[in-house]
C-alpha atoms as a PDB file:
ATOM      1  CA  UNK A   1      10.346   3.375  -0.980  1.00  0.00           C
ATOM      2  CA  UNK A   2      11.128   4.097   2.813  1.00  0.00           C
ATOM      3  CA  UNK A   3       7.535   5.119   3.463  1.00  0.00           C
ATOM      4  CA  UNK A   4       8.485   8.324   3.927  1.00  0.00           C
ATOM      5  CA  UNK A   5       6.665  10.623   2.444  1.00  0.00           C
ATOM      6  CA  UNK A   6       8.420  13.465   0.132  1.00  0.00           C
ATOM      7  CA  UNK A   7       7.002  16.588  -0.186  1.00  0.00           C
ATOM      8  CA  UNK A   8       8.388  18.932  -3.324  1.00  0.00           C
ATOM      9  CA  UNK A   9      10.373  22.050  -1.851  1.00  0.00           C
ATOM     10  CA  UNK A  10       8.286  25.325  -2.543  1.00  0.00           C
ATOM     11  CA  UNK A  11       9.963  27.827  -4.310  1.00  0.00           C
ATOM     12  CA  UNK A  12      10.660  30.265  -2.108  1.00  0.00           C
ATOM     13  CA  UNK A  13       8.669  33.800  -4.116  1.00  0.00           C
ATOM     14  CA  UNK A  14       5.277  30.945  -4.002  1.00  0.00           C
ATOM     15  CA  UNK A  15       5.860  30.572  -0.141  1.00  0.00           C
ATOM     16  CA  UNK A  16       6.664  34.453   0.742  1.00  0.00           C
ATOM     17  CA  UNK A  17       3.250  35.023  -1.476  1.00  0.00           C
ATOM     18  CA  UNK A  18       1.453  32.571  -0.008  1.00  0.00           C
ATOM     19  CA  UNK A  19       2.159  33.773   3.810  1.00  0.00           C
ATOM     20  CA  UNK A  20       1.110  37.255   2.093  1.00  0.00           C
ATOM     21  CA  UNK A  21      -2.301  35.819   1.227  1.00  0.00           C
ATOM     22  CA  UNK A  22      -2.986  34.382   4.288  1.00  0.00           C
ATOM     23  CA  UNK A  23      -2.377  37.669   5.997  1.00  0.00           C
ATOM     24  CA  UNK A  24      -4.548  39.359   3.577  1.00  0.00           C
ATOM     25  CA  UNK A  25      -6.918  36.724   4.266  1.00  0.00           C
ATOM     26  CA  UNK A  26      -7.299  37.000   8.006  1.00  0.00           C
ATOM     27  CA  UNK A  27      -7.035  40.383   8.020  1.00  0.00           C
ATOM     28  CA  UNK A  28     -10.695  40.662   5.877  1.00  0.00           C
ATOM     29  CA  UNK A  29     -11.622  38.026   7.783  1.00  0.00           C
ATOM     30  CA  UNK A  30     -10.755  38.296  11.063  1.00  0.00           C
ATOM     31  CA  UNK A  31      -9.435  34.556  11.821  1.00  0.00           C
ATOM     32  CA  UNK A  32      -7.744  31.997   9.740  1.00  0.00           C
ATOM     33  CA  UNK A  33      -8.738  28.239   9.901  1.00  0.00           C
ATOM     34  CA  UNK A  34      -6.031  25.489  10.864  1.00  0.00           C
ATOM     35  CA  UNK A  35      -6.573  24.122   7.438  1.00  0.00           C
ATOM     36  CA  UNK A  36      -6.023  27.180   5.416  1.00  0.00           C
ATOM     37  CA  UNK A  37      -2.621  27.737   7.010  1.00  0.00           C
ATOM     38  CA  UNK A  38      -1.567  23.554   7.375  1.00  0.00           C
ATOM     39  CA  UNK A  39      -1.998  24.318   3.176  1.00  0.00           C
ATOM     40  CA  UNK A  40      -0.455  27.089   2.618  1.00  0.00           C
ATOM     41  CA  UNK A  41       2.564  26.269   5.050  1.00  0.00           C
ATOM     42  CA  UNK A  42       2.990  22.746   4.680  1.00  0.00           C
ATOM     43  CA  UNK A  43       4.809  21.308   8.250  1.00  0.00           C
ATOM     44  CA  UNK A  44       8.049  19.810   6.291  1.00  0.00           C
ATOM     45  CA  UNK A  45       8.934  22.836   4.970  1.00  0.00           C
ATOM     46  CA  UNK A  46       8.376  24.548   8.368  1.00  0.00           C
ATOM     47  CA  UNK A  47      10.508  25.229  11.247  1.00  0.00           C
ATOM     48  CA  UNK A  48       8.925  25.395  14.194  1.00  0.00           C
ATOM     49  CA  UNK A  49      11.196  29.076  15.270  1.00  0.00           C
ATOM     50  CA  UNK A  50       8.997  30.206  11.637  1.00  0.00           C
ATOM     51  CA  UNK A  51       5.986  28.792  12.573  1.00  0.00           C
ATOM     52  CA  UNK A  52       5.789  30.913  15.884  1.00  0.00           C
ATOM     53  CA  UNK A  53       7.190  33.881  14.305  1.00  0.00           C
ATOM     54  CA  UNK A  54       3.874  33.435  11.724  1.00  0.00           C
ATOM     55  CA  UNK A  55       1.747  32.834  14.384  1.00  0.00           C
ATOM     56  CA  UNK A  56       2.949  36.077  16.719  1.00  0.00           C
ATOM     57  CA  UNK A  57       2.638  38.157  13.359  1.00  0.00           C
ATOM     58  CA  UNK A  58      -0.874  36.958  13.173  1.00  0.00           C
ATOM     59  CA  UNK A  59      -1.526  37.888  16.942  1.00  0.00           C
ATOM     60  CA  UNK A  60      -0.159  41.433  16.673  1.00  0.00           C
ATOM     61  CA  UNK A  61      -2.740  41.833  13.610  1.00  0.00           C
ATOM     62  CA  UNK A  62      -5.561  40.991  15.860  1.00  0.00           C
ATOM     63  CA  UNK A  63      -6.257  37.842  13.316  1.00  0.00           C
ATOM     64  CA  UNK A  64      -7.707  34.875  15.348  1.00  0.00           C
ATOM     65  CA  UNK A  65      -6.869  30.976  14.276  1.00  0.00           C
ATOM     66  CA  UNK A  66      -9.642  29.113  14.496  1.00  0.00           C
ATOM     67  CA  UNK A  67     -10.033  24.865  14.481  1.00  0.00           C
ATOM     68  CA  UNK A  68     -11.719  23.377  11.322  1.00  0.00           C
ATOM     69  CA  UNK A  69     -14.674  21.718  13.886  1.00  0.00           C
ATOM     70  CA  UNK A  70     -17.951  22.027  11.849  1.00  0.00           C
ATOM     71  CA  UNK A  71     -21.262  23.133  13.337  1.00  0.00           C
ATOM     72  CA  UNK A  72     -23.036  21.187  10.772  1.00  0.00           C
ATOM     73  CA  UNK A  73     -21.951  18.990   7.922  1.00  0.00           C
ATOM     74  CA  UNK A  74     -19.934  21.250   5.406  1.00  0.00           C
ATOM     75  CA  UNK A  75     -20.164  24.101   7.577  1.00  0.00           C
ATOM     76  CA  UNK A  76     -16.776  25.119   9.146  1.00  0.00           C
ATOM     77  CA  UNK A  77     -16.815  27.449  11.993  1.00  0.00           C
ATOM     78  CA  UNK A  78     -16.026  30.690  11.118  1.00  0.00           C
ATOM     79  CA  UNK A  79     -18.588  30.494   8.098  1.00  0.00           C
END
Protein backbone atom coordinates (compact mmCIF):
# COMPACT_ATOMS: atom_id res chain seq x y z
CA UNK A 1 0.00 0.00 0.00
CA UNK A 2 1.06 3.71 -0.81
CA UNK A 3 -0.47 4.96 2.43
CA UNK A 4 -2.89 6.57 0.72
CA UNK A 5 -5.96 6.24 1.84
CA UNK A 6 -8.96 5.10 -0.65
CA UNK A 7 -12.20 6.13 -0.08
CA UNK A 8 -15.17 4.07 -2.12
CA UNK A 9 -16.86 6.51 -4.78
CA UNK A 10 -20.55 7.30 -3.61
CA UNK A 11 -23.05 6.54 -5.92
CA UNK A 12 -24.16 9.47 -7.14
CA UNK A 13 -28.57 9.15 -6.18
CA UNK A 14 -26.84 8.37 -2.17
CA UNK A 15 -24.83 11.73 -2.51
CA UNK A 16 -27.72 14.00 -4.24
CA UNK A 17 -29.94 12.43 -1.16
CA UNK A 18 -27.63 12.94 1.25
CA UNK A 19 -27.01 16.87 0.40
CA UNK A 20 -31.03 16.73 0.47
CA UNK A 21 -30.94 15.61 4.10
CA UNK A 22 -28.62 17.90 5.23
CA UNK A 23 -30.70 20.71 3.87
CA UNK A 24 -33.69 19.31 5.46
CA UNK A 25 -31.66 19.07 8.44
CA UNK A 26 -30.52 22.64 8.87
CA UNK A 27 -33.44 23.96 7.76
CA UNK A 28 -35.44 22.36 11.15
CA UNK A 29 -32.58 23.14 12.78
CA UNK A 30 -31.30 26.19 11.99
CA UNK A 31 -27.37 25.33 11.68
CA UNK A 32 -25.52 22.31 10.62
CA UNK A 33 -22.37 21.05 12.54
CA UNK A 34 -18.89 20.67 10.65
CA UNK A 35 -19.17 17.03 11.40
CA UNK A 36 -22.54 16.33 10.03
CA UNK A 37 -21.57 17.77 6.65
CA UNK A 38 -17.47 16.40 6.70
CA UNK A 39 -19.91 12.87 6.78
CA UNK A 40 -22.21 13.34 4.57
CA UNK A 41 -19.78 15.04 1.94
CA UNK A 42 -16.70 13.29 2.41
CA UNK A 43 -13.57 15.88 1.13
CA UNK A 44 -12.23 13.26 -1.69
CA UNK A 45 -15.21 13.18 -3.35
CA UNK A 46 -15.51 17.00 -3.13
CA UNK A 47 -14.45 19.76 -5.27
CA UNK A 48 -13.82 22.64 -3.68
CA UNK A 49 -16.10 24.91 -6.77
CA UNK A 50 -19.07 22.17 -5.05
CA UNK A 51 -18.19 22.69 -1.75
CA UNK A 52 -18.80 26.57 -1.98
CA UNK A 53 -21.71 26.18 -4.14
CA UNK A 54 -23.15 23.87 -0.91
CA UNK A 55 -22.09 26.23 1.39
CA UNK A 56 -23.74 29.56 -0.51
CA UNK A 57 -26.99 27.31 -0.85
CA UNK A 58 -26.86 26.92 2.84
CA UNK A 59 -26.35 30.78 3.36
CA UNK A 60 -29.26 31.83 1.14
CA UNK A 61 -31.46 29.35 3.43
CA UNK A 62 -30.51 31.29 6.45
CA UNK A 63 -28.91 27.77 7.83
CA UNK A 64 -25.83 28.57 10.05
CA UNK A 65 -22.60 26.01 10.19
CA UNK A 66 -21.55 25.67 13.35
CA UNK A 67 -17.89 24.03 14.80
CA UNK A 68 -18.24 20.66 16.70
CA UNK A 69 -16.48 22.57 20.06
CA UNK A 70 -18.36 21.05 23.08
CA UNK A 71 -19.56 23.08 26.06
CA UNK A 72 -19.29 20.09 28.18
CA UNK A 73 -18.21 16.54 27.58
CA UNK A 74 -20.71 14.98 24.98
CA UNK A 75 -22.43 18.10 24.55
CA UNK A 76 -21.88 19.70 21.07
CA UNK A 77 -22.82 23.23 20.62
CA UNK A 78 -25.84 23.64 19.01
CA UNK A 79 -27.50 20.97 21.43
Amino acid sequence: MTGQETHPMPDQGDYHKAKRDLLRLGVERGYLRTSEIREKMPAPHLGIAELELFFFALEALGIRVVEDVTKKEGEAVGQ
